[in-house]
N, C-alpha and C. Protein backbone atom coordinates (compact mmCIF):
# COMPACT_ATOMS: atom_id res chain seq x y z
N UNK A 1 73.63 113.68 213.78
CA UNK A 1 73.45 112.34 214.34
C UNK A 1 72.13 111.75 213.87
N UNK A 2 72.76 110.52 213.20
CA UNK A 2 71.03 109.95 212.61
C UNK A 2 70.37 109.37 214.57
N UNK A 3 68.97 109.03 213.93
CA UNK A 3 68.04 108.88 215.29
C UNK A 3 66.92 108.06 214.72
N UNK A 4 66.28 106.82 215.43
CA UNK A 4 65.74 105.85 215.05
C UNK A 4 64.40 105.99 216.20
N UNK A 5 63.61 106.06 215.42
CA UNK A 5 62.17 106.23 216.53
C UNK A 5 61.68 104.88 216.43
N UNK A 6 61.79 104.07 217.87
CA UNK A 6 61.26 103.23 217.62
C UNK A 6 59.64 103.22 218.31
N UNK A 7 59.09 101.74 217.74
CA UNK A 7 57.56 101.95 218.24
C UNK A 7 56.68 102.30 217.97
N UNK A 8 56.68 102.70 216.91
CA UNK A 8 55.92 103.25 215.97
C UNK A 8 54.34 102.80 215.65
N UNK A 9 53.37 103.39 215.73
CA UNK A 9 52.05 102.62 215.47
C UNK A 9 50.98 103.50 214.94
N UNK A 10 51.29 104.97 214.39
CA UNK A 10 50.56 105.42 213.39
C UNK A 10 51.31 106.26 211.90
N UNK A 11 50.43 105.87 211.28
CA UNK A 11 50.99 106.29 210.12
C UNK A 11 51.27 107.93 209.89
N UNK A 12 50.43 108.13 210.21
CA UNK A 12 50.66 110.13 210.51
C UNK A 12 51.62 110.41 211.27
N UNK A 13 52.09 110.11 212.70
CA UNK A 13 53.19 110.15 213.09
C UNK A 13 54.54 109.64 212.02
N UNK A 14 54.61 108.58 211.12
CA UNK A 14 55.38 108.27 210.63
C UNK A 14 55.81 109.29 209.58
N UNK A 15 54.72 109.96 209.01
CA UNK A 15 54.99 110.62 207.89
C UNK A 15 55.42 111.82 208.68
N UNK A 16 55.08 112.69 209.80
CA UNK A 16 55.70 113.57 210.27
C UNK A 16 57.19 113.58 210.78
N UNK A 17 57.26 112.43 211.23
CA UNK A 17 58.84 112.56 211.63
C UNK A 17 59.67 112.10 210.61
N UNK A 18 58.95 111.68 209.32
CA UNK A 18 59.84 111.72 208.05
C UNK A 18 60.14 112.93 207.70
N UNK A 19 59.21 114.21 207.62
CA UNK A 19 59.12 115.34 206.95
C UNK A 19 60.18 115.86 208.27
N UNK A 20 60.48 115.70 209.50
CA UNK A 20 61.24 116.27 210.52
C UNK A 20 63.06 115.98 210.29
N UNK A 21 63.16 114.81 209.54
CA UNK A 21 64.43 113.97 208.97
C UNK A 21 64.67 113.03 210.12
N UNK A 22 63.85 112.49 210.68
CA UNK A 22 64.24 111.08 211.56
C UNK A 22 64.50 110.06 210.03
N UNK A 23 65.99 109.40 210.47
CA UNK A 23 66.11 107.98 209.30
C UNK A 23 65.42 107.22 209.55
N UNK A 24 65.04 106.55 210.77
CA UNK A 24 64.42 105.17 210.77
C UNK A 24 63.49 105.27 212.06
N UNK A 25 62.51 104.40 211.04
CA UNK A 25 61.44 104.07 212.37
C UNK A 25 61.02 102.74 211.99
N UNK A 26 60.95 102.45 213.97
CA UNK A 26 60.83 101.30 214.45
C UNK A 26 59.60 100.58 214.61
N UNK A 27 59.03 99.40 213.74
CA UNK A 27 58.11 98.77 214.36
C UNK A 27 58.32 97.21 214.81
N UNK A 28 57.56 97.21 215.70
CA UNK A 28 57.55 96.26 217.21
C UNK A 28 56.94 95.00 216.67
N UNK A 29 57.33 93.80 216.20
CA UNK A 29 56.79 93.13 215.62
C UNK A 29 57.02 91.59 217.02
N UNK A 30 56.72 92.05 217.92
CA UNK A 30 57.01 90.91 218.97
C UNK A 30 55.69 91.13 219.50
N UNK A 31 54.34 90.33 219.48
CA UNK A 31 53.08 90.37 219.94
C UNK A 31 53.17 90.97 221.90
N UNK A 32 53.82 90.37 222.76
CA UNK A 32 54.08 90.61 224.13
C UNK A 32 54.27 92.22 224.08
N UNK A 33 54.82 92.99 222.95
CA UNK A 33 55.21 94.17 223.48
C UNK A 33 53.75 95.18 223.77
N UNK A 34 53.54 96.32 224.03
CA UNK A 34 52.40 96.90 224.34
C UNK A 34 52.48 98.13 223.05
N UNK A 35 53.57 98.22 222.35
CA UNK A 35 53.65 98.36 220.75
C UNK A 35 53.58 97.55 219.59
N UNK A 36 53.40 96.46 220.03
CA UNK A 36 52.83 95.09 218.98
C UNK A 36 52.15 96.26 217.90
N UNK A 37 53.03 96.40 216.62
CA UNK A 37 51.91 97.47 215.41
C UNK A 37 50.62 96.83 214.72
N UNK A 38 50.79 95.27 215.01
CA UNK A 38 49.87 95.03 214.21
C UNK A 38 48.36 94.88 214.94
N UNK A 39 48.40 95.77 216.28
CA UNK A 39 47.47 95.86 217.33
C UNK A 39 46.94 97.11 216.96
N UNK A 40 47.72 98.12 215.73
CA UNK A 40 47.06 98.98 215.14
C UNK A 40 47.38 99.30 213.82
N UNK A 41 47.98 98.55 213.18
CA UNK A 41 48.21 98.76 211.75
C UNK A 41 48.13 97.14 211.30
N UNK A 42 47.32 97.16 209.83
CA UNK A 42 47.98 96.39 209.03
C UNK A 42 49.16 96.15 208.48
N UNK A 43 49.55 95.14 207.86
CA UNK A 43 50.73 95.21 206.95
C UNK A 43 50.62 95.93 206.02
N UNK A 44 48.97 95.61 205.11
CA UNK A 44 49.24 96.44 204.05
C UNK A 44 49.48 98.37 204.51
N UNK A 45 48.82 98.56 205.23
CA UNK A 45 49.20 100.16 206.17
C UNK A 45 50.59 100.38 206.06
N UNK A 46 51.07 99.30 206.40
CA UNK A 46 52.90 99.71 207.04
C UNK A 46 53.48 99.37 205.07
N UNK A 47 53.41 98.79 204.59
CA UNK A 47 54.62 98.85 203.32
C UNK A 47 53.41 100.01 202.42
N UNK A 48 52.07 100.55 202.41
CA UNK A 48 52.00 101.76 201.93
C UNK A 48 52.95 102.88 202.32
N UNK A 49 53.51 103.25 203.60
CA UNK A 49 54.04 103.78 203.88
C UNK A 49 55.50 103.85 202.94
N UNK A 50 55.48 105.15 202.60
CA UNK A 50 56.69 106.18 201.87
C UNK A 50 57.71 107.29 202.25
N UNK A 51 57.90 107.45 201.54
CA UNK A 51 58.99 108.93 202.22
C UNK A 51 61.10 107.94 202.24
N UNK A 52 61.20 109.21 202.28
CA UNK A 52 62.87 108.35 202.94
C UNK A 52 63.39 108.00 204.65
N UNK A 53 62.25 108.09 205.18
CA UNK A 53 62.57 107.20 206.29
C UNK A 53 62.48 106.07 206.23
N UNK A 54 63.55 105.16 207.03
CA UNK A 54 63.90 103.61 207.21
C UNK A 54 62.59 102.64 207.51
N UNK A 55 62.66 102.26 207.00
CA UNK A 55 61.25 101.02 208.07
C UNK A 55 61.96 99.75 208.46
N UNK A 56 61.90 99.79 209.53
CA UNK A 56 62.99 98.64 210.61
C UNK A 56 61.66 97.63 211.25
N UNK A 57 61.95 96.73 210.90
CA UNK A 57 61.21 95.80 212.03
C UNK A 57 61.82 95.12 212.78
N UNK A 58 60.99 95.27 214.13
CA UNK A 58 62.35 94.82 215.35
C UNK A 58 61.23 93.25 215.64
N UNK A 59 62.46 92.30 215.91
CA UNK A 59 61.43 91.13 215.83
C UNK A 59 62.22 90.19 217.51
N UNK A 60 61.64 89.51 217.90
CA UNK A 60 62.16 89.10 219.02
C UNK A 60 61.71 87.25 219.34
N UNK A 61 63.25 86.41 218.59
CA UNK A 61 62.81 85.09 218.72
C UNK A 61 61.74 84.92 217.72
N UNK A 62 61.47 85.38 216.72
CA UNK A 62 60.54 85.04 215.75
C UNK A 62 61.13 83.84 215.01
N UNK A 63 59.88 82.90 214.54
CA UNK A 63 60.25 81.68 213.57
C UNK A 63 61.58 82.66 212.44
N UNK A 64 62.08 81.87 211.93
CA UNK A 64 62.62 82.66 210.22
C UNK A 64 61.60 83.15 209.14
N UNK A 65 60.96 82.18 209.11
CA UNK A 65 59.87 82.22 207.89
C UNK A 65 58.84 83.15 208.21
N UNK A 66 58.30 83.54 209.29
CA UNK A 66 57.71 84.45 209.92
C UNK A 66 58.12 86.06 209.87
N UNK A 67 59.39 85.53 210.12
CA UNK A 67 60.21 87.62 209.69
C UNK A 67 60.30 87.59 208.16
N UNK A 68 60.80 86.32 207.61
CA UNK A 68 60.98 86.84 206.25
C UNK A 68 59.48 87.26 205.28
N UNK A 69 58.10 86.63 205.92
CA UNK A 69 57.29 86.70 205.11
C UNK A 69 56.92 88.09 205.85
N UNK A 70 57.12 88.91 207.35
CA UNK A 70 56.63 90.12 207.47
C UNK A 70 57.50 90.91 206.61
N UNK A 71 58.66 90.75 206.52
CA UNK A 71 59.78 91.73 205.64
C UNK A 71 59.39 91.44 204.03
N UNK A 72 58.70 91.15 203.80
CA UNK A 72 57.45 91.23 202.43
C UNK A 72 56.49 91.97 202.61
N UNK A 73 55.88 91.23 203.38
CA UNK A 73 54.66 91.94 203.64
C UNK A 73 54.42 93.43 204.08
N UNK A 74 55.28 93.81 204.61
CA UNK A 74 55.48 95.55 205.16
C UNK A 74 56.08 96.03 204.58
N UNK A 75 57.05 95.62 203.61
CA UNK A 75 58.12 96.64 202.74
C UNK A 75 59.26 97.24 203.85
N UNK A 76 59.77 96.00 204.82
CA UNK A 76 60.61 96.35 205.69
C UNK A 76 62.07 96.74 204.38
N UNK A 77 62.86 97.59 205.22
CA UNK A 77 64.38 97.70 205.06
C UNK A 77 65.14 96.88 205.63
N UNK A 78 65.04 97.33 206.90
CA UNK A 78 65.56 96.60 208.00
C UNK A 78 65.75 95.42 209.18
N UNK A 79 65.84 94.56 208.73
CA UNK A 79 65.39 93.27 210.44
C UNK A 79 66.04 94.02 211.32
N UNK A 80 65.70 94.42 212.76
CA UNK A 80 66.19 94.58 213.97
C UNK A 80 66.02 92.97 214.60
N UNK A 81 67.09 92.20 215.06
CA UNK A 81 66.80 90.92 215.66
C UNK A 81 66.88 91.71 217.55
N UNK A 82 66.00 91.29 218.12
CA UNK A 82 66.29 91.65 219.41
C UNK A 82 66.21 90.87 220.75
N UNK A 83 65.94 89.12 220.32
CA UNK A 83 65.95 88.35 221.59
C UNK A 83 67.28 87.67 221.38
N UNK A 84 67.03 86.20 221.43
CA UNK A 84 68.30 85.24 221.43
C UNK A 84 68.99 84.69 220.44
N UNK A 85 68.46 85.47 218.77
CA UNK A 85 68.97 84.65 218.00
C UNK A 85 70.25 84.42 217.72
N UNK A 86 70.44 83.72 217.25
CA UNK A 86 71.77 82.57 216.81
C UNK A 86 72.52 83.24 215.91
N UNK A 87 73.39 83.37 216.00
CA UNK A 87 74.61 83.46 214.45
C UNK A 87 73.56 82.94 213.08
N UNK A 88 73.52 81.44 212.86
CA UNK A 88 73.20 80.93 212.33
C UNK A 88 71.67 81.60 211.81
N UNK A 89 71.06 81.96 212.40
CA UNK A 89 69.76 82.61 212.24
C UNK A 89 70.15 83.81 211.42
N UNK A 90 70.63 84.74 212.02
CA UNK A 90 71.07 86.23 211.49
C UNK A 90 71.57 85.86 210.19
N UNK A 91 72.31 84.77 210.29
CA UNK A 91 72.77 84.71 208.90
C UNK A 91 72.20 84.57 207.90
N UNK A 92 70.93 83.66 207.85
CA UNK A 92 69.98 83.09 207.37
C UNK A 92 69.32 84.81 206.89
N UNK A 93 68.84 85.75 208.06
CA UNK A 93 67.76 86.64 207.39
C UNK A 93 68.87 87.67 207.02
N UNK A 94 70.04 87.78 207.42
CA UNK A 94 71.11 88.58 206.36
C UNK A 94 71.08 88.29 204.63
N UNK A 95 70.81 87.25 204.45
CA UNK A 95 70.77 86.96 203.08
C UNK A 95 69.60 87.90 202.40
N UNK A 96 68.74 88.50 203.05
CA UNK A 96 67.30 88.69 202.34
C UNK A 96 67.37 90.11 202.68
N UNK A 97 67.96 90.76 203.56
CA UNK A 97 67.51 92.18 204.54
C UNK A 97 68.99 92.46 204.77
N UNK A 98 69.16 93.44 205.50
CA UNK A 98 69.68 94.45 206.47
C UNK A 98 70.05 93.74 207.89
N UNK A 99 70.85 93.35 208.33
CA UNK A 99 70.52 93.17 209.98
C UNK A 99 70.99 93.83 210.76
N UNK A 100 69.89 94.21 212.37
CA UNK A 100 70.90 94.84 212.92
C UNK A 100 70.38 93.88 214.35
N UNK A 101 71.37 93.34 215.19
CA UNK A 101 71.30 92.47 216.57
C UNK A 101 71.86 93.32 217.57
N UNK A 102 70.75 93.04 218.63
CA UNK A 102 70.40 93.99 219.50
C UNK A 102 70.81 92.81 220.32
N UNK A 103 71.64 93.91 221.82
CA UNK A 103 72.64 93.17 222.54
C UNK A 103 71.91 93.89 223.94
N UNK A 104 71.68 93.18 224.88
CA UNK A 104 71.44 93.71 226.34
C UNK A 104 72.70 93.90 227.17
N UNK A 105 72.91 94.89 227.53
CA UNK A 105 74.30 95.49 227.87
C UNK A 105 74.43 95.14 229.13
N UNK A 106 74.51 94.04 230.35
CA UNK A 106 74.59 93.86 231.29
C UNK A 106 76.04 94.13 232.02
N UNK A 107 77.27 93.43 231.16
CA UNK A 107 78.05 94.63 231.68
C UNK A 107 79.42 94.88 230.46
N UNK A 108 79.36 95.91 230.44
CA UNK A 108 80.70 96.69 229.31
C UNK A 108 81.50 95.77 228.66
N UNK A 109 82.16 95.12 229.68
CA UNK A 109 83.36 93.88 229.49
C UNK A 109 83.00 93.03 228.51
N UNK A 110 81.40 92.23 228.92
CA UNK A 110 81.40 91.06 228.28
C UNK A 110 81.02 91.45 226.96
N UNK A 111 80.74 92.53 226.66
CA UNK A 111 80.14 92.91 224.94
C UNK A 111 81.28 92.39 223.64
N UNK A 112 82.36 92.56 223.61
CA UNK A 112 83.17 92.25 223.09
C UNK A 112 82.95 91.23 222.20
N UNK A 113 83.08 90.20 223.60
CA UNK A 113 83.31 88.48 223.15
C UNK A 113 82.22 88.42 222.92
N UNK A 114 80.62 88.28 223.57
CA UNK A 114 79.46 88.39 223.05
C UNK A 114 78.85 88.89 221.50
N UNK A 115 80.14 89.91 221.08
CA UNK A 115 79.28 90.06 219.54
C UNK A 115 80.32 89.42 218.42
N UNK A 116 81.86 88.91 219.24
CA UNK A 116 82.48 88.33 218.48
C UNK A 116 81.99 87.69 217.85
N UNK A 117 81.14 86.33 217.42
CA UNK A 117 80.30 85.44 216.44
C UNK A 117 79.15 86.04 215.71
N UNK A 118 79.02 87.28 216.05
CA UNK A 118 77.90 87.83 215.06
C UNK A 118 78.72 88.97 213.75
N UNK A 119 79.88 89.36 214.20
CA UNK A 119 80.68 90.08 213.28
C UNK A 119 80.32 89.85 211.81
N UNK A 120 80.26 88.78 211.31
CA UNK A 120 80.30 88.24 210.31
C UNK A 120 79.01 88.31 209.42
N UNK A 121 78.19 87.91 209.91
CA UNK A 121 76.53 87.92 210.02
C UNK A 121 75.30 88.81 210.31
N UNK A 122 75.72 90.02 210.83
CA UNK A 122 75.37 90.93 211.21
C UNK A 122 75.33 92.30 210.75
N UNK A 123 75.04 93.15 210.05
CA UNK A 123 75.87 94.31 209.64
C UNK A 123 76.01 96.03 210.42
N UNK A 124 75.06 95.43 211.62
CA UNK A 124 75.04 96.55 212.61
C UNK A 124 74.63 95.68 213.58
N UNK A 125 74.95 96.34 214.97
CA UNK A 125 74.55 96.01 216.37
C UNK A 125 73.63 97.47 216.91
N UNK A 126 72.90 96.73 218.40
CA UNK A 126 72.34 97.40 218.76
C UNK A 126 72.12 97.18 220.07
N UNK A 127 73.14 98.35 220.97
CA UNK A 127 72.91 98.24 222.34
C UNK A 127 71.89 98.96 223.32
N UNK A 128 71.54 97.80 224.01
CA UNK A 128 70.27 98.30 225.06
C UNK A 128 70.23 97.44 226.42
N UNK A 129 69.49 98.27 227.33
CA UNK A 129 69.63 97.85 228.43
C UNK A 129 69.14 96.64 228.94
N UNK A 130 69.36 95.83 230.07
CA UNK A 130 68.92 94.82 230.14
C UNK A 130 67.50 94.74 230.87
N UNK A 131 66.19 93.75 230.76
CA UNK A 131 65.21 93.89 231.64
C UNK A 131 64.70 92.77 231.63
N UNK A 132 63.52 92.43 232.22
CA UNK A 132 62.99 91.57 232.35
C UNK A 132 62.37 91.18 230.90
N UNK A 133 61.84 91.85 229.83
CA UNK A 133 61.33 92.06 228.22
C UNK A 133 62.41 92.01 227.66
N UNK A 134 62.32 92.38 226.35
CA UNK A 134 63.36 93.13 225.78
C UNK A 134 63.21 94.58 225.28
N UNK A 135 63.78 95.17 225.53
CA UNK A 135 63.47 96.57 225.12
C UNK A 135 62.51 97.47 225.91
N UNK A 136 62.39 98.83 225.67
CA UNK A 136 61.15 99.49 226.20
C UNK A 136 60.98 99.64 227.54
N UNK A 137 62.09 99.62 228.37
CA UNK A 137 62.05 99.92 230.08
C UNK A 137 62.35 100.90 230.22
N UNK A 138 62.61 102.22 229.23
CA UNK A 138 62.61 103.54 229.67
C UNK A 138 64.47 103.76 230.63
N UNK A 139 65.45 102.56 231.33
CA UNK A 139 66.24 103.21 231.89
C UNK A 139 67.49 102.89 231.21
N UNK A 140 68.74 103.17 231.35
CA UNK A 140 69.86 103.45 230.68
C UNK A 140 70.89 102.24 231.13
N UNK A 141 71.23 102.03 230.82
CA UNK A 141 72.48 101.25 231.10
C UNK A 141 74.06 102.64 231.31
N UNK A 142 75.21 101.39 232.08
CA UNK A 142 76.18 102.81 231.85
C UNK A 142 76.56 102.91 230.18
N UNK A 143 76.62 103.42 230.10
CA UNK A 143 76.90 103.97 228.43
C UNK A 143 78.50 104.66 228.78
N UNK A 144 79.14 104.62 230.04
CA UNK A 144 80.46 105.34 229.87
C UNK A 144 81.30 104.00 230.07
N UNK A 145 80.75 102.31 230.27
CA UNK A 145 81.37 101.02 230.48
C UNK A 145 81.86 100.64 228.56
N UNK A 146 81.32 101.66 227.74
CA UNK A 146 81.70 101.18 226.71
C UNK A 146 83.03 102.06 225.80
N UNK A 147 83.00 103.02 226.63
CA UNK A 147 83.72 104.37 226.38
C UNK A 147 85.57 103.54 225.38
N UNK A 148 85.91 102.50 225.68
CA UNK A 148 86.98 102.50 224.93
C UNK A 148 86.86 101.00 224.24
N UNK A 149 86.20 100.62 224.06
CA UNK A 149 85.31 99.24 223.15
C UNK A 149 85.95 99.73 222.01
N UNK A 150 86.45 98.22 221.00
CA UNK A 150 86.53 98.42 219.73
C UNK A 150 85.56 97.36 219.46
N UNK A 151 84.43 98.16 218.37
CA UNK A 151 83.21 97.11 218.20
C UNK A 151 83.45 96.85 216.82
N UNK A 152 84.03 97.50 215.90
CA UNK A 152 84.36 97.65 214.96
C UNK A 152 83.29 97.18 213.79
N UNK A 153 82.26 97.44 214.04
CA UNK A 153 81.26 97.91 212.78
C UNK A 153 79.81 98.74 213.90
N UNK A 154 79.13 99.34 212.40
CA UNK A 154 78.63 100.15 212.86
C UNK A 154 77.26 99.75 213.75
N UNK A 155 76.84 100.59 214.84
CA UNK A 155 75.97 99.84 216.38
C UNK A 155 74.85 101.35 216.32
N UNK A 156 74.11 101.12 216.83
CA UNK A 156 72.87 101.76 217.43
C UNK A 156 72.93 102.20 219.07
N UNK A 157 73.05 103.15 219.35
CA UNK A 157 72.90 103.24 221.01
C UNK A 157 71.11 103.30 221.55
N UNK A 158 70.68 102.42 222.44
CA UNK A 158 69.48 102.24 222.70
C UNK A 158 69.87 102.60 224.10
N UNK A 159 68.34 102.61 224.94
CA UNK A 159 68.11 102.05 226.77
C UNK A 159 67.86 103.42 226.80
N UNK A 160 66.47 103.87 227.27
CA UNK A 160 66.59 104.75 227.95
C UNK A 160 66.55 106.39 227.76
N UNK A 161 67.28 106.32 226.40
CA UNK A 161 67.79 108.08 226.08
C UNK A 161 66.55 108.68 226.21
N UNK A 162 66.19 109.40 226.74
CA UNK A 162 65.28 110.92 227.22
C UNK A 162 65.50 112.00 226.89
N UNK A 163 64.47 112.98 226.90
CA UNK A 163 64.67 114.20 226.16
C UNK A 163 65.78 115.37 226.58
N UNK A 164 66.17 114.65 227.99
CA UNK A 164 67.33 115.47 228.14
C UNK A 164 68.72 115.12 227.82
N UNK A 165 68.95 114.28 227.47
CA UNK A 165 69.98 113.49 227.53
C UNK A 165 70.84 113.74 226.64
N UNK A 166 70.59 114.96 225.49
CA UNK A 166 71.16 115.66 224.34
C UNK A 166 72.65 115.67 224.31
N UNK A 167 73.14 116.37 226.10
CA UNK A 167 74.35 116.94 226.19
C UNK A 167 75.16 115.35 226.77
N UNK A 168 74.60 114.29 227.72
CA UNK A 168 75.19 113.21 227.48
C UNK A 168 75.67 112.50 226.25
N UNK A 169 74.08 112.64 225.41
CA UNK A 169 74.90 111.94 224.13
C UNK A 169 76.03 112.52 223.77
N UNK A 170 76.24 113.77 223.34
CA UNK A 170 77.70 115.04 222.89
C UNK A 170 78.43 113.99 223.53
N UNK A 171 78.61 114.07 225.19
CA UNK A 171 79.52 113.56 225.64
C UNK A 171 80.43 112.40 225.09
N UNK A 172 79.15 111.39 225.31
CA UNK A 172 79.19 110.01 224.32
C UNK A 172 80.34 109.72 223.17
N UNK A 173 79.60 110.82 222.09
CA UNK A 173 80.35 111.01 220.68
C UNK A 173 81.93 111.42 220.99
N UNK A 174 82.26 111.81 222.62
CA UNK A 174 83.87 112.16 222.53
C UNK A 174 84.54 111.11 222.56
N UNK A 175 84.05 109.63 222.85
CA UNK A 175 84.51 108.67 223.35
C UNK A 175 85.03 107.76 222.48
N UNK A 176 86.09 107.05 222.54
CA UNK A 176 87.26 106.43 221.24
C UNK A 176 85.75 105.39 220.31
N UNK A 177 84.83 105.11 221.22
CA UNK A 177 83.76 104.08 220.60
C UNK A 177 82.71 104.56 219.73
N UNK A 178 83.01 106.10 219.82
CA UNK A 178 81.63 106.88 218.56
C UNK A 178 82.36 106.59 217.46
N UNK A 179 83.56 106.30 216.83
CA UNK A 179 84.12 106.15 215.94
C UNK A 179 82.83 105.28 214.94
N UNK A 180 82.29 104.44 215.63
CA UNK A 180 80.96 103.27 215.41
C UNK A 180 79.77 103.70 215.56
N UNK A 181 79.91 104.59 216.01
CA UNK A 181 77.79 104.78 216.76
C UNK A 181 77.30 105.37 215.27
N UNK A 182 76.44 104.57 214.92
CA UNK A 182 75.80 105.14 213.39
C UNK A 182 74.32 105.70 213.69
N UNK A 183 73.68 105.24 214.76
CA UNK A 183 72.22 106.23 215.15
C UNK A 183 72.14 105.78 216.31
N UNK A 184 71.38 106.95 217.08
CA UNK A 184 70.58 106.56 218.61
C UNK A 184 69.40 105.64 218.33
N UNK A 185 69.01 105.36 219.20
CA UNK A 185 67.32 104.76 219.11
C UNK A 185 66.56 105.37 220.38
N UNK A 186 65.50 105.85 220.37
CA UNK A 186 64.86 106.20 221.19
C UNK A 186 63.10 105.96 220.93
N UNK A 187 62.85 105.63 221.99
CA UNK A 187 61.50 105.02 222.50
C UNK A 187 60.37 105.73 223.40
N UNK A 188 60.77 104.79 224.57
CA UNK A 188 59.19 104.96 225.34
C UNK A 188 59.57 106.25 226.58
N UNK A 189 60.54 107.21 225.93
CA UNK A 189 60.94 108.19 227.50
C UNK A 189 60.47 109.49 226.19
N UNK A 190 60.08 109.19 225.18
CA UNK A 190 59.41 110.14 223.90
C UNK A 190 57.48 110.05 223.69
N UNK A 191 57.32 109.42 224.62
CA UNK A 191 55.71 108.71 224.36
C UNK A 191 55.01 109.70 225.06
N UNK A 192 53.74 109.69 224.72
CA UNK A 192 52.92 110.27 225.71
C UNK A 192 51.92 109.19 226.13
N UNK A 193 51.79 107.69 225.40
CA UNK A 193 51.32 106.61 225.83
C UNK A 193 52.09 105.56 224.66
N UNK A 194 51.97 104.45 225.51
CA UNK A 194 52.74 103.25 224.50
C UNK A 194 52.54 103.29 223.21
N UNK A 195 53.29 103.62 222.07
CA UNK A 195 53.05 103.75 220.80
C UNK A 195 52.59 105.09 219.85
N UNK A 196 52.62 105.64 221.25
CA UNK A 196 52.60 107.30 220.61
C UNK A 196 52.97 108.50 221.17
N UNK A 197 53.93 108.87 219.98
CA UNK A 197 55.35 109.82 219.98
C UNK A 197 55.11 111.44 220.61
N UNK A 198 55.98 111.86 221.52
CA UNK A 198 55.43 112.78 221.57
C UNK A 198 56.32 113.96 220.61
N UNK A 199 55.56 113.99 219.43
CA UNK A 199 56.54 114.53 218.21
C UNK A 199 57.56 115.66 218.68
N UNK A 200 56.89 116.98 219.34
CA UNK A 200 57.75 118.25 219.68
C UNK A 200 58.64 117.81 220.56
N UNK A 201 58.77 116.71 221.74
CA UNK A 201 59.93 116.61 222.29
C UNK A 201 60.94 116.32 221.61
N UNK A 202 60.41 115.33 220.08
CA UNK A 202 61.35 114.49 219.37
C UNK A 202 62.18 115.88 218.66
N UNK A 203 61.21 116.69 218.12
CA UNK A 203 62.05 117.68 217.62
C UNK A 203 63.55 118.38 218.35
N UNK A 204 62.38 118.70 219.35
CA UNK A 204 63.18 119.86 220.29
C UNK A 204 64.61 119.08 221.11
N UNK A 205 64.90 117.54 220.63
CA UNK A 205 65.38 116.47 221.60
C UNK A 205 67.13 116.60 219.81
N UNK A 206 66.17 116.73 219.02
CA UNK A 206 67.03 116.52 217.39
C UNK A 206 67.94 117.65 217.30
N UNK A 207 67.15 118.82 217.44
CA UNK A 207 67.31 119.91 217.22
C UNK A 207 68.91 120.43 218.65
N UNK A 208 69.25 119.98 219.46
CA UNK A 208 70.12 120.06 220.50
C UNK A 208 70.77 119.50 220.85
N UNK A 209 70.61 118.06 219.86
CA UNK A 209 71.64 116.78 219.55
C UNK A 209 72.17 117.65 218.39
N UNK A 210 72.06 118.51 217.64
CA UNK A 210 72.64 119.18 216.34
C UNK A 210 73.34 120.39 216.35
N UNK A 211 72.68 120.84 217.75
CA UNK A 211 73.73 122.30 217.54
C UNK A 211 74.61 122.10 217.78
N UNK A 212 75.82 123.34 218.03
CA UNK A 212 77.01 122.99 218.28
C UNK A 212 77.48 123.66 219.47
């Protein structure tokens, strides 16, 4: 199971959980968050960064011209869109990047019709729980309200996942909707303070998502 660390805000951590085989890591490019990276990294810092892990920038309601000139400037892969944007928007930074639109899961049902207009425009989704922010509240949404969803392209499971939560995810993957789940994302229930990872859980969290 690929696994997406998001939050990211030092470069040594980055290069370690590359050398560990995390695909993608997440940086927080929404100033409000308390992982804002550029509160400890430059740009030029973040597109030095190498290895074959992903570099995702998660952006929230940003101008266009603003993501497209950070997705220069950092040597992003990935746009993560994660507030309100538009079809029309996604479409716009689909032309240049990767997208993946991040959906607040309030309840199972309405996901459907909600990502119906992004199908097109989008090339991954990404579900997470709902809060007062976006992102980064540490709790879960039900994750069993999606259990027979046809989302039909490939999604991110976010909200929450914790270091125990190994044998839920298993569970997860039995469900007609893993057919889609292309990586977890996990955050701030991995921290030992906002923006920094607590690497051995991440291991010991990989390592039991893998056995069998």
């Amino acid at each position: 199971m690929r696994i997406k660390v998001c939050g990211l805000t030092d470069v040594n951590q980055v290069a370690q959980l590359d050398e560990m085989g995390m695909q993608f890591g997440g940086f927080i490019f929404y100033p409000r968050s308390p992982r804002y990276v550029f509160n400890s990294l430059s740009a030029q810092q973040i597109k030095k960064i190498k290895g074959k892990i992903n570099k995702v920038g998660v952006f929230v309601n940003a101008p266009q011209e603003e993501v497209l000139k950070t997705i220069d400037d950092c040597g992003l892969y990935v746009a993560q869109l994660h507030g309100d944007e538009t079809p029309k928007y996604c479409e716009r930074i689909s032309e240049y990047i990767t997208v993946v639109k991040a959906f607040q899961v309030s309840s199972p049902e309405e996901i459907e019709w909600r990502i119906h207009e992004y199908q097109d425009v989008a090339d991954m989704f990404l579900f997470d729980t709902p809060g007062l922010g976006y992102g980064g509240t540490g709790k879960k949404f039900d994750w069993k309200g999606l259990k027979n969803l046809n989302i039909g392209k490939p999604f991110f499971l976010s909200g929450g996942i914790g270091p125990e939560d190994h044998e839920q995810v298993k569970e997860f993957m039995e469900f007609p909707i893993a057919k889609d789940l292309f990586s977890l994302d996990i955050n701030s229930r991995f921290e030992v303070e906002p923006g920094v990872k607590d690497l051995e859980k991440i291991k010991t969290f990989a390592n039991h998502l893998n056995s069998k």
